[in-house]
Protein backbone atom coordinates (compact mmCIF):
# COMPACT_ATOMS: atom_id res chain seq x y z
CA UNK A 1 76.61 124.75 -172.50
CA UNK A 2 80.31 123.64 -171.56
CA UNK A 3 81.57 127.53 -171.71
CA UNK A 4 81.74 130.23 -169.41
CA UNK A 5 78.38 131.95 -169.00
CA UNK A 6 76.88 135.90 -169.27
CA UNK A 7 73.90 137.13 -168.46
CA UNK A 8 73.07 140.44 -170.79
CA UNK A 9 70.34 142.38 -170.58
CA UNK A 10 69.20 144.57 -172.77
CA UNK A 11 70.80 142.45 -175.64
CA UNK A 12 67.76 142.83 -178.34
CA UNK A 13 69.68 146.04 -179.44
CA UNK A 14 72.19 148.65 -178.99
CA UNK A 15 75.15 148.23 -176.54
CA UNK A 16 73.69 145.60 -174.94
CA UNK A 17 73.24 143.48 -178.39
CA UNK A 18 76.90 144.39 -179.31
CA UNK A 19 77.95 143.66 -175.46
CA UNK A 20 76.36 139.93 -176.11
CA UNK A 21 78.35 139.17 -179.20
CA UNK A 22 81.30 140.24 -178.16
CA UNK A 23 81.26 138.09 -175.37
CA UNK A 24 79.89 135.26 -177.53
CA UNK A 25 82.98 135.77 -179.66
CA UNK A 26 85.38 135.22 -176.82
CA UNK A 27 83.88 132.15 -175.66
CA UNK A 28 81.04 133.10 -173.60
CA UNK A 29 77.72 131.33 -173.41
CA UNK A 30 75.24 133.57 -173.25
CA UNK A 31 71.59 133.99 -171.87
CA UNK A 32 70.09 137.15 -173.32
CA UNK A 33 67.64 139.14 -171.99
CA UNK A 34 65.26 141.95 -173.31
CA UNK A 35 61.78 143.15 -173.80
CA UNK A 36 62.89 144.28 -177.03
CA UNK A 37 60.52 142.52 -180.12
CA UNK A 38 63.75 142.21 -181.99
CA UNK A 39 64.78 139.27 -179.55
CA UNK A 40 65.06 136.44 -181.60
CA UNK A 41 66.37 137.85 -184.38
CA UNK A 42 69.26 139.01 -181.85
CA UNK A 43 69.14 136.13 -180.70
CA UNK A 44 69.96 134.35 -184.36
CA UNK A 45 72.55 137.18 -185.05
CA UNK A 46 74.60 135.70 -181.40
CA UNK A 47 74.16 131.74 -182.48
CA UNK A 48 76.55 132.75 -185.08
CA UNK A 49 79.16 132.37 -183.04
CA UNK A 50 78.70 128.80 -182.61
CA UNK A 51 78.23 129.30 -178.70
CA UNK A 52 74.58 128.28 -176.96
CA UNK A 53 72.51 131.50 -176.74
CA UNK A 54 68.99 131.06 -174.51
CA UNK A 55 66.89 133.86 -174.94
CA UNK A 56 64.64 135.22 -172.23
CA UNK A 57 61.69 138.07 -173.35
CA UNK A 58 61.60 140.03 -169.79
CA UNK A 59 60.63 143.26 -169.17
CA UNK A 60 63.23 144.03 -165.66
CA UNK A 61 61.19 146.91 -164.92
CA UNK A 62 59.92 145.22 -161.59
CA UNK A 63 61.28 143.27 -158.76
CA UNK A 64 59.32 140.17 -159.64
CA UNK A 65 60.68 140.22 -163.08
CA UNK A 66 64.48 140.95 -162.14
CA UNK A 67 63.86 137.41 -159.62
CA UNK A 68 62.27 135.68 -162.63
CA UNK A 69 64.65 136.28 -164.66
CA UNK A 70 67.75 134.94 -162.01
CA UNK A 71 65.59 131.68 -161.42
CA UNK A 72 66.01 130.92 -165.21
CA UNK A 73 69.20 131.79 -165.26
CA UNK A 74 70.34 129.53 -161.88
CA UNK A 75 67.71 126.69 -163.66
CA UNK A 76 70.52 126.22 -166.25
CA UNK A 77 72.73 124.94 -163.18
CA UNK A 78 76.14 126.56 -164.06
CA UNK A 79 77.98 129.87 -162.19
CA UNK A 80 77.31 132.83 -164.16
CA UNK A 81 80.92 134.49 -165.27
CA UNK A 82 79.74 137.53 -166.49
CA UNK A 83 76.54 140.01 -166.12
């Protein structure tokens, strides 16, 4: 992952999904998260673009979660552009 880096949540569908391709498209690395069961496949749909996608099945409805989810994000060791 030699890019610049989002964070999308959200990204198993909808805006979100659409939000993470986009920015996949322009360059972006991204790291998508969602509690969505259509992950992976989203997940596929992004890797398209040729950039490094890391999925990460979260449910942010708690604190906990929302901190779990930043310490795999700051675990890849590179400043997060976008979120």
């Amino acid at each position: 992952m030699e890019d610049k880096l989002a964070l999308v949540t959200g990204a198993s569908s909808g805006i979100g999904h659409e939000l993470a391709k986009e920015l996949a498209h322009r360059g972006y690395d991204v790291v998508v998260a969602s509690a969505g069961e259509r992950l992976g496949e989203a997940a596929e749909d992004i890797r398209g673009s040729g950039h490094q996608v890391m999925e990460v099945s979260v449910d942010l409805a708690t604190r906990k979660r929302v901190e779990q989810l930043w310490e795999q994000v700051q675990s890849l060791g590179r400043p997060v552009d976008v979120v």
